[in-house]
Protein backbone atom coordinates (compact mmCIF):
# COMPACT_ATOMS: atom_id res chain seq x y z
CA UNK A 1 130.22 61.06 90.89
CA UNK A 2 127.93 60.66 94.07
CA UNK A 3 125.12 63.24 94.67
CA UNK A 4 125.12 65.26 97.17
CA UNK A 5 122.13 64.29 100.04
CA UNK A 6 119.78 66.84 100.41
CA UNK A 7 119.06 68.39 103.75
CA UNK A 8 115.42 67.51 103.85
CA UNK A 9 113.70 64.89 101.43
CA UNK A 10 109.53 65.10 101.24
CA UNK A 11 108.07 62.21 99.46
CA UNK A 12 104.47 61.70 98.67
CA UNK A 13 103.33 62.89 102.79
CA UNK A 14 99.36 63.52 103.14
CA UNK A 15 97.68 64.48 106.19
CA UNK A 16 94.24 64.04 106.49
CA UNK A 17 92.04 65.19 109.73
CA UNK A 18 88.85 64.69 111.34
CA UNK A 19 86.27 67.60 111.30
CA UNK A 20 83.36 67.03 114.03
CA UNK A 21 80.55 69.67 113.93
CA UNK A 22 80.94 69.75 117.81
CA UNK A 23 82.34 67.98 120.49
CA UNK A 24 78.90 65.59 121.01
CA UNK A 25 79.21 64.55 117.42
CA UNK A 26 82.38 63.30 118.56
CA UNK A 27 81.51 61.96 121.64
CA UNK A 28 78.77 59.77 119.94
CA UNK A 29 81.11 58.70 117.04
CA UNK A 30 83.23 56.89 120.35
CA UNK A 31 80.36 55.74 121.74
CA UNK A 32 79.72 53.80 118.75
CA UNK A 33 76.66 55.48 116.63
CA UNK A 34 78.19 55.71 113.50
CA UNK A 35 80.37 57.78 111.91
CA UNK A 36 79.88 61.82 112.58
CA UNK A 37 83.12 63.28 111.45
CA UNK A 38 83.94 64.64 107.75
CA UNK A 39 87.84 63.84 106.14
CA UNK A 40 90.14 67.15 105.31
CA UNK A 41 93.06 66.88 103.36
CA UNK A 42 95.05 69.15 104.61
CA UNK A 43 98.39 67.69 102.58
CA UNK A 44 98.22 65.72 99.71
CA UNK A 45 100.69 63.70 98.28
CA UNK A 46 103.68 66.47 99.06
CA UNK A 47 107.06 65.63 97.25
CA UNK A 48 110.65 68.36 97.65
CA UNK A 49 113.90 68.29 97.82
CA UNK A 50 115.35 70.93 99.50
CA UNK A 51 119.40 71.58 99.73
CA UNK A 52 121.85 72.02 102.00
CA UNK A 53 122.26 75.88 102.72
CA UNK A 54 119.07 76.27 100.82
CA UNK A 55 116.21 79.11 101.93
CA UNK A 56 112.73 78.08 101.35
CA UNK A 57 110.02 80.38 101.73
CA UNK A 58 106.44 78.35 102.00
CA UNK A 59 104.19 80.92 100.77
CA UNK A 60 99.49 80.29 100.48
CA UNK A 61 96.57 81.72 101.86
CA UNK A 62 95.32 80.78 105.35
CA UNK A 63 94.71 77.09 105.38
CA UNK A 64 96.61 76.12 102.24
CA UNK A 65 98.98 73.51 104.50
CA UNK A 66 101.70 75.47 105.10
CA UNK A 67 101.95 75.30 109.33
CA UNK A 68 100.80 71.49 108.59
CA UNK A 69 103.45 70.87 106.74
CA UNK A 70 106.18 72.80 109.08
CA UNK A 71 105.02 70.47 111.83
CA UNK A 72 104.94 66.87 109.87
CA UNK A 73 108.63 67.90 108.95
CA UNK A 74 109.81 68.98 112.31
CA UNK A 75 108.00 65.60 113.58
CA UNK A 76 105.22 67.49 115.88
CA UNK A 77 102.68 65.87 113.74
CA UNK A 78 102.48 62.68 112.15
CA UNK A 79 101.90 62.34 107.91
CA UNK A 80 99.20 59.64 107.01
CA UNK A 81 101.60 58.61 104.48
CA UNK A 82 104.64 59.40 102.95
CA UNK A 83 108.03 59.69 104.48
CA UNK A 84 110.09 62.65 105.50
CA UNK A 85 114.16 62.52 105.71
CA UNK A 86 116.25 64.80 107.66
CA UNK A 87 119.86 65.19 107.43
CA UNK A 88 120.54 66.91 110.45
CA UNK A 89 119.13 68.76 113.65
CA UNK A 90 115.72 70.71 113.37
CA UNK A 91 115.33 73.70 115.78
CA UNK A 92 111.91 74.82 114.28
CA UNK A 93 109.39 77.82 115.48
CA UNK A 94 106.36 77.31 114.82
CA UNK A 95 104.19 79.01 117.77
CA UNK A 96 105.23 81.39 120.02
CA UNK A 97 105.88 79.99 123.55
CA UNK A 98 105.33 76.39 122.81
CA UNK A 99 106.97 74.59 125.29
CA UNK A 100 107.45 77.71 127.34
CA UNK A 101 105.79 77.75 130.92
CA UNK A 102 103.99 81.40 131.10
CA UNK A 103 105.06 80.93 135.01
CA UNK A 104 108.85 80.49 134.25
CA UNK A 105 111.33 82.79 134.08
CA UNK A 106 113.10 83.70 130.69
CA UNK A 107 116.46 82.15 132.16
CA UNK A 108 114.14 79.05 133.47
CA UNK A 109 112.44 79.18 130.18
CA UNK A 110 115.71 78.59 128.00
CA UNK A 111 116.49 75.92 129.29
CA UNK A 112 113.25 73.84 129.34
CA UNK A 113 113.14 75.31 125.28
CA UNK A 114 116.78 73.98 124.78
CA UNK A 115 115.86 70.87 126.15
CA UNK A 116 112.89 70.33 123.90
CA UNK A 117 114.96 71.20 120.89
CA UNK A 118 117.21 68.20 121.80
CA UNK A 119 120.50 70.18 123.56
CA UNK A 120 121.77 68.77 126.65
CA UNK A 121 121.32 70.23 129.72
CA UNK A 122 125.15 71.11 129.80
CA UNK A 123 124.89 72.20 126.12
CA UNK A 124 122.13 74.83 126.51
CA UNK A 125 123.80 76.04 130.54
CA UNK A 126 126.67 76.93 128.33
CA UNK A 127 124.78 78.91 126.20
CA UNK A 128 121.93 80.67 128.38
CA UNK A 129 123.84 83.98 129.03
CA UNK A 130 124.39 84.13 125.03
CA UNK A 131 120.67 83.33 124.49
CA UNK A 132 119.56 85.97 127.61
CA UNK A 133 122.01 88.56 125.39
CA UNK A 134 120.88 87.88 121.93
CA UNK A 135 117.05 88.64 122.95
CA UNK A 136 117.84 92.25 124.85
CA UNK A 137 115.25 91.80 127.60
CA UNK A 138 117.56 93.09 130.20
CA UNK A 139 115.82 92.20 133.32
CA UNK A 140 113.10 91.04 132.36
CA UNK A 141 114.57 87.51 131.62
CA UNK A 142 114.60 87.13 135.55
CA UNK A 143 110.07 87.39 135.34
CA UNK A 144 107.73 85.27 134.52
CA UNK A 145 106.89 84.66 130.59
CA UNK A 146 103.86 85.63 131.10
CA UNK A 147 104.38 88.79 132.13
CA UNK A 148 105.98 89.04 128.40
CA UNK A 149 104.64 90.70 125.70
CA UNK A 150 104.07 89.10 122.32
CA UNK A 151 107.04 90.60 121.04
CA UNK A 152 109.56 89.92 124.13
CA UNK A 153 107.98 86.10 123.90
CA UNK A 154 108.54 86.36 120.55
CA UNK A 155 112.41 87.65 121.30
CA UNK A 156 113.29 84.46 123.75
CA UNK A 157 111.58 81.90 121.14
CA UNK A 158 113.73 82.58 118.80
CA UNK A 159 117.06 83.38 120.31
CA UNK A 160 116.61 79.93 122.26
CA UNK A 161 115.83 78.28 119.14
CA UNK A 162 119.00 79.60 117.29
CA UNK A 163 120.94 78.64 120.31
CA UNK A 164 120.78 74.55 119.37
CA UNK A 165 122.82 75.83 115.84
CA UNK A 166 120.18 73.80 113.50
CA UNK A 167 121.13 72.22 110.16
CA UNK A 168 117.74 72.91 109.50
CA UNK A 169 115.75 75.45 110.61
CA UNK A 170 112.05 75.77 110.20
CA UNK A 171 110.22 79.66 111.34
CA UNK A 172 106.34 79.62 110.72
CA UNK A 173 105.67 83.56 110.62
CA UNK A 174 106.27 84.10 113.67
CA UNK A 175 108.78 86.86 113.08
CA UNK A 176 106.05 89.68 112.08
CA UNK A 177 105.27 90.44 115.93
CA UNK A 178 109.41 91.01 116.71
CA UNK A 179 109.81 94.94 116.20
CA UNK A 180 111.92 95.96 113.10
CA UNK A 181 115.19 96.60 115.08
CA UNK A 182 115.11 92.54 116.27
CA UNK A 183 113.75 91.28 112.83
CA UNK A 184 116.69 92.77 111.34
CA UNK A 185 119.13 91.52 114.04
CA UNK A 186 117.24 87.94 113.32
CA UNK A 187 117.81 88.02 109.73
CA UNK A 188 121.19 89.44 110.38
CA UNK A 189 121.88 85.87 111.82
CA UNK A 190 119.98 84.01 108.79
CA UNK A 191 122.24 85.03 107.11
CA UNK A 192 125.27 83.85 109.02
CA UNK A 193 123.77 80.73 109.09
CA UNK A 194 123.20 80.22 105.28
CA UNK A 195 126.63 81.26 105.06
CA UNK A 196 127.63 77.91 107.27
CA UNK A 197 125.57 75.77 105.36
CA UNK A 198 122.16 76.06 107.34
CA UNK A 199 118.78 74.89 105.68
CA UNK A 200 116.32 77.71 105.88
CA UNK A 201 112.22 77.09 105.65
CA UNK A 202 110.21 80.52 106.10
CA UNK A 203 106.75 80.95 105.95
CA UNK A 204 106.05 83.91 105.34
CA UNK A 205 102.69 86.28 103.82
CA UNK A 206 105.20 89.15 103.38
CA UNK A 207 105.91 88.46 99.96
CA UNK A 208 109.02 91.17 99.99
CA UNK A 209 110.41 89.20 102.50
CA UNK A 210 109.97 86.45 100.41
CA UNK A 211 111.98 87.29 97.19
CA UNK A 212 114.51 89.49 99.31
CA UNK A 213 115.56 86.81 102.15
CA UNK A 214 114.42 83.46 100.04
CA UNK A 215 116.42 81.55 97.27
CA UNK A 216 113.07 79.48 96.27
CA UNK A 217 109.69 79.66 97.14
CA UNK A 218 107.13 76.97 97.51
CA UNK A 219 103.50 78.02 96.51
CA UNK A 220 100.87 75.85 98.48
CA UNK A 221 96.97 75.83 97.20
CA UNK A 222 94.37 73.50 99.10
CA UNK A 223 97.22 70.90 100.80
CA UNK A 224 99.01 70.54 97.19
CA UNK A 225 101.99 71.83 95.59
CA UNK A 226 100.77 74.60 92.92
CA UNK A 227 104.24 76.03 91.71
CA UNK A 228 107.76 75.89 92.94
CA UNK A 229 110.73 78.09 91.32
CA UNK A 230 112.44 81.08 92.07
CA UNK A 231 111.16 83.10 94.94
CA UNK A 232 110.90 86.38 92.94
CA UNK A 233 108.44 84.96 90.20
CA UNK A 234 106.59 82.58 92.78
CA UNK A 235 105.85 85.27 95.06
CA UNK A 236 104.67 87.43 92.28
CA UNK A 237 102.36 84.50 90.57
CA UNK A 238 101.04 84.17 93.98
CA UNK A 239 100.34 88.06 94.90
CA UNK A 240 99.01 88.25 91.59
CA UNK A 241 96.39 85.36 91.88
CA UNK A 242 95.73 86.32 95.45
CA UNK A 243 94.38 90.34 94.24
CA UNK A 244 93.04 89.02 90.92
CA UNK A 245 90.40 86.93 93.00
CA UNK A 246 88.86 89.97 94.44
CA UNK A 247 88.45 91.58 91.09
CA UNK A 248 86.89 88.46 89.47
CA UNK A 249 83.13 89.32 89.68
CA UNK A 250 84.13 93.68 88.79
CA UNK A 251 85.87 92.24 85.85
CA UNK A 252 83.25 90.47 84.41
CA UNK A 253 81.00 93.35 84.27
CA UNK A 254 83.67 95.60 82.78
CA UNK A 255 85.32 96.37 79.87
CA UNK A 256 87.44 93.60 78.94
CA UNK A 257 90.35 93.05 81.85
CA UNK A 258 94.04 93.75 80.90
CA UNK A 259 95.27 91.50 77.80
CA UNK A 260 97.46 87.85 78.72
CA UNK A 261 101.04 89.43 79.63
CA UNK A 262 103.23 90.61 76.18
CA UNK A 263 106.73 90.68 76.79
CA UNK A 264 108.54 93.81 78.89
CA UNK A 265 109.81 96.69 77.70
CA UNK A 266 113.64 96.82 78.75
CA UNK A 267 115.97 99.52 78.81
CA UNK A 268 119.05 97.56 78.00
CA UNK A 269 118.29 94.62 77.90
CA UNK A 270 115.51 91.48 77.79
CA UNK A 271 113.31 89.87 80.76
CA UNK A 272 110.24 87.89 81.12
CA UNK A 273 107.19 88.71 80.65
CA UNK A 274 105.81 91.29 82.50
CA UNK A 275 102.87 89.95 84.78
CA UNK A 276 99.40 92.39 84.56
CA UNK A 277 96.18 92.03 86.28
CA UNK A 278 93.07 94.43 87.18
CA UNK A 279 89.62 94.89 87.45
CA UNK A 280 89.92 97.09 83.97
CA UNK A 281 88.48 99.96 84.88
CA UNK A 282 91.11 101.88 83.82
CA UNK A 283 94.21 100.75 81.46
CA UNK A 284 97.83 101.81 81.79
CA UNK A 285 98.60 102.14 78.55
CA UNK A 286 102.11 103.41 78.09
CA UNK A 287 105.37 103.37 80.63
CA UNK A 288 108.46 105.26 79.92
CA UNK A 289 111.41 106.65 81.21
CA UNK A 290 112.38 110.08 79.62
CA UNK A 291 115.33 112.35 80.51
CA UNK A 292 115.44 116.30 81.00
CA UNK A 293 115.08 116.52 77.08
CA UNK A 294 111.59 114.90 77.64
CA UNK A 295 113.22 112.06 74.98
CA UNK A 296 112.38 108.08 76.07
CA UNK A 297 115.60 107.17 77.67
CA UNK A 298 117.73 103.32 76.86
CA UNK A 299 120.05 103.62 79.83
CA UNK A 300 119.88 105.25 83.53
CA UNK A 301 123.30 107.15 84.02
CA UNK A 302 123.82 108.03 87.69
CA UNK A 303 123.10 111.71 89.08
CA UNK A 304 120.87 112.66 86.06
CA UNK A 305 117.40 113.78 86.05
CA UNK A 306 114.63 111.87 84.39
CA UNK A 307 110.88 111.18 84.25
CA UNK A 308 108.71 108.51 84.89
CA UNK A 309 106.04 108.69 82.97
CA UNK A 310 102.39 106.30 82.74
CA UNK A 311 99.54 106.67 80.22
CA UNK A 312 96.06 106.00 81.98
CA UNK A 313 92.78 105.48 80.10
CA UNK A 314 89.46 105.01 81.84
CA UNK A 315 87.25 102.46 80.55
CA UNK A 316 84.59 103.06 83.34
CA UNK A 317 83.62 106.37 85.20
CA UNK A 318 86.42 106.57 87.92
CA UNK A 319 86.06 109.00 90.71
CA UNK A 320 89.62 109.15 92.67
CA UNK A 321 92.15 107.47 89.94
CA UNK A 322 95.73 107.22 92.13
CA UNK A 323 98.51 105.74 90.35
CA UNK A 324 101.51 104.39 91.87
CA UNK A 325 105.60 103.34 91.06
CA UNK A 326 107.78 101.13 92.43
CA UNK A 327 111.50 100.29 91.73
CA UNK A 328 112.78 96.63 92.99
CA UNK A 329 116.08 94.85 92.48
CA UNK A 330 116.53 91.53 90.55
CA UNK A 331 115.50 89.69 93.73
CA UNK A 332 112.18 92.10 94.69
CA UNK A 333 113.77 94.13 97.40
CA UNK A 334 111.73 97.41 96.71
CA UNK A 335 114.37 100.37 96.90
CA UNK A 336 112.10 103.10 95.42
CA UNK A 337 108.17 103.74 95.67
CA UNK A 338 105.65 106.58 95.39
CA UNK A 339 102.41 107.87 94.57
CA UNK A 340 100.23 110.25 95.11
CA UNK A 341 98.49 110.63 98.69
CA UNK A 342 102.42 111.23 100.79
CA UNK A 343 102.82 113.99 98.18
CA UNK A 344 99.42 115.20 99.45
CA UNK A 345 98.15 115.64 95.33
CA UNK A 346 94.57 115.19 94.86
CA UNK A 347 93.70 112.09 92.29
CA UNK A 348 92.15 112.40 89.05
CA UNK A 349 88.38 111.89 88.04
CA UNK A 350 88.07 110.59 84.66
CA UNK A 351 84.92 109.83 82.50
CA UNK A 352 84.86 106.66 80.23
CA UNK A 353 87.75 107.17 77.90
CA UNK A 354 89.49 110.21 79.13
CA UNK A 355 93.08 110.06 79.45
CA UNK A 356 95.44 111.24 82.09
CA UNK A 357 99.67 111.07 82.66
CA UNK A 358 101.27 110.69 85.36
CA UNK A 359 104.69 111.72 85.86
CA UNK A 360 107.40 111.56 88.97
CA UNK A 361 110.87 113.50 88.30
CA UNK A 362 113.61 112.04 89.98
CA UNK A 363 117.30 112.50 90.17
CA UNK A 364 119.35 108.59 89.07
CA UNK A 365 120.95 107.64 92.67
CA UNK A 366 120.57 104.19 91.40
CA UNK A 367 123.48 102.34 91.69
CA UNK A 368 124.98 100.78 88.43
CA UNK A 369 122.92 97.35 87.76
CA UNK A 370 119.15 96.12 86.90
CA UNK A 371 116.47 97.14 88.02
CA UNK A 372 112.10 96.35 87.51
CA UNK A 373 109.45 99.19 87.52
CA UNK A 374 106.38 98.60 88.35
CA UNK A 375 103.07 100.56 87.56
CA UNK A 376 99.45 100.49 89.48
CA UNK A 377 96.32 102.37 88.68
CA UNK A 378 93.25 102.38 91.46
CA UNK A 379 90.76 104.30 93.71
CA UNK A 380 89.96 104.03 97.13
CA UNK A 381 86.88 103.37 96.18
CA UNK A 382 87.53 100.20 94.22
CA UNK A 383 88.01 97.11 96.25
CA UNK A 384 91.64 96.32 93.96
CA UNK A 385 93.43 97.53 91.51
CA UNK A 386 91.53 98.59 88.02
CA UNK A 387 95.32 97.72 86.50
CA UNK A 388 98.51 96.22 88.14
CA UNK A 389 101.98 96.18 85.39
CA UNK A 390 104.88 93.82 87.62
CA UNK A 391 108.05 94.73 85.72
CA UNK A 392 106.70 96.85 83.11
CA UNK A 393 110.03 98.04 82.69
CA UNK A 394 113.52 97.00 83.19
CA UNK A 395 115.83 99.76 83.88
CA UNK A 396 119.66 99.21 83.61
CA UNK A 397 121.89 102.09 85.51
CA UNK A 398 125.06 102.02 83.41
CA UNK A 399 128.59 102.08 85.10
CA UNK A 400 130.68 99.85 86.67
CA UNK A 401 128.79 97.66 88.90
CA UNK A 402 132.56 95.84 89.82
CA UNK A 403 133.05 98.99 91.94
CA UNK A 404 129.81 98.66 94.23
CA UNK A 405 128.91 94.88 94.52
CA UNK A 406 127.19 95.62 97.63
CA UNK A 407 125.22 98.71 97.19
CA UNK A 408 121.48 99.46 96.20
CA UNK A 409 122.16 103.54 95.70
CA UNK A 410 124.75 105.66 95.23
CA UNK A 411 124.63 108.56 98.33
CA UNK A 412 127.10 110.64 96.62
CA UNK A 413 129.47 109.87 99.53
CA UNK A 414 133.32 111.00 99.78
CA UNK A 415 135.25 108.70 101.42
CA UNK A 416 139.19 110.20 103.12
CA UNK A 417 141.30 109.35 105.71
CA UNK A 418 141.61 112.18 108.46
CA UNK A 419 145.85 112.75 109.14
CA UNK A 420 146.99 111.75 112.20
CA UNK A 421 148.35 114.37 114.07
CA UNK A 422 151.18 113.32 115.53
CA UNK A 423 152.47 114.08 119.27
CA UNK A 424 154.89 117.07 119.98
């Protein structure tokens, strides 16, 4: 039985550039006295396999690789070494108005785009009323682009670039500046693309957006490939690593940081281990879901009332101690979250070893299926959290989830058909 080819192969690329301390050194490096330049690996030896239909999200701090990468694979920039192999057409975006002249119009503009994404002239003619309607500028796409804003340039970038109907497409970040009514519309269409079999590579420093949209992540570190797995526990590894560095140097002055993670609590059922990090000024100590009889709970049952409750110890003097919950599906889409400065309540002082609870009532809306709670303790004084618990807690809302595959909650909606009244 043959294999099936993957979309887009990456074997062994590196990228390596030139770093002058000004444009002189440079100039006397050509004129021949001596070298003056310094060598940054930017990618080193780089090896995926990505899938057809697959969604990638690239995830690492600023200068980790990730645009370099996005640009050796859409073929903007050349690898040292290594080979990439694409199975397909690339529409990538990778910087707003690239190949867009700012003294264009938005109808001029699509087509010069469409051309450089490879579409004919006759292909992307065809298409330019489609494109001018999927971006909503209304008249605007008759003045220049520069008379855009960042958003409206960001609007014609991408519905020209979803206009050439990629096998792959590649979107470096530049979705944040698009308002929320357009990102939704553009992730509306991701997904009618992944549904036709289109390859998907996001970067993206939302890490929501991450485990909601992705299927797989890709964690970059320093031009090299650090993890790769599931988007939900890459994104969390990452976020994790990325707030534990700030707390490095208050940790080691402090009682002993949060122990290695133990395995979760569940209600219902088992998961990983739960993934914990903090400062350690204070400690969560207990989570638990209790209902109206004040009893620790197994099983959510919809339209009941329960507790969450968290157990917080201070290790150090803490001036403001807040203390926040969040509820996220299987795949990190966060459906639930609180704490305590919308609820205008004051936070909680608390000498070395004083203990505090805190407790949010809620009624279940949950809709039958699993879902993670997560716990933070810190001050707005502190520069991070003293303690962070990532799915301390899975709950499980009995019922039968057959009946509402698509839903997150349950409104308590009644659903009937109005009579027809018929014509006398």
């Amino acid at each position: 039985m043959q294999l099936e080819r993957p979309a887009l192969r990456i074997s062994n690329v590196s990228k390596q550039f030139e770093i002058f301390a000004s444009p002189a050194q440079m100039l006397l490096e050509l004129m021949g006295f001596g070298k003056r330049h310094e060598k940054f690996s930017a990618l080193t030896e780089i090896s995926l396999d990505i899938s057809r239909g697959e969604v990638v999200g690239v995830i690492g701090r600023n200068g980790a690789g990730k645009s370099t990468l996005l640009k050796v694979i859409a073929g903007t920039l050349a690898a040292d070494q290594g080979t990439v192999e694409v199975d397909g057409r690339i529409s990538a975006i990778l910087e707003l108005g690239t190949g867009f002249h700012p003294d264009y119009t938005g109808r001029e503009n699509i087509i010069m785009g469409g051309l450089c994404l490879g579409m004919s002239r006759k292909e992307i003619l065809a298409k330019q009323d489609e494109v001018a309607a999927f971006s909503e500028l209304g008249e605007f796409i008759d003045r220049p682009f520069r008379t855009y804003s960042s958003g409206m340039q960001a609007r014609l970038c991408f519905s020209t670039a979803l206009a050439c109907e990629p096998t792959i497409l590649i979107i470096d970040e530049a979705l944040a500046v698009g308002d929320v009514r357009f990102q939704r519309k553009c992730f509306a269409h991701f997904e009618a693309l992944r549904a036709r079999g289109t390859t998907i590579l996001l970067v993206s420093h939302e890490m929501n957006a991450v485990a909601q949209f992705c299927d797989r992540a890709v964690w970059l570190e320093r031009g090299r490939v650090l993890a790769t797995g599931s988007a939900k526990e890459v994104s969390e590894s990452y976020l994790r690593a990325m707030l534990g560095d700030a707390t490095a140097a208050a940790a080691a002055s402090a009682a002993p940081a949060p122990s290695a993670p133990s395995p979760s609590k569940t209600l219902g059922g088992d998961i990983a281990p739960e993934m914990r990090y903090g400062s350690g000024a204070a400690l969560i100590e207990h989570v638990e879901i209790v209902g109206s009889d004040g009893n620790a709970v197994q099983m959510l049952v919809p339209n009941r009332a329960y507790s969450i409750r968290a157990s917080v110890r201070a290790v150090q003097p803490i001036e403001d101690l807040h203390v926040g919950f969040s509820i996220r599906t299987v795949r990190g889409v966060e459906v639930f979250s609180i704490n305590p400065r919308p609820q205008q309540v004051s936070p909680v002082p608390l000498a070395p070893h004083e203990r505090v609870t805190a407790e949010v009532a809620f009624t279940n809306h949950l809709a039958p299926g699993d879902y993670f709670l997560t716990v933070g303790a810190w001050g707005l004084q502190a520069d991070a959290h003293f303690d962070r618990r990532v799915d301390v807690l899975q709950i499980r809302v009995t019922g039968d989830i057959g009946a509402l595959p698509q839903s997150l909650v349950n409104l308590d909606a009644k659903y009937r058909f109005q009579p027809v009244l018929s014509a006398t």
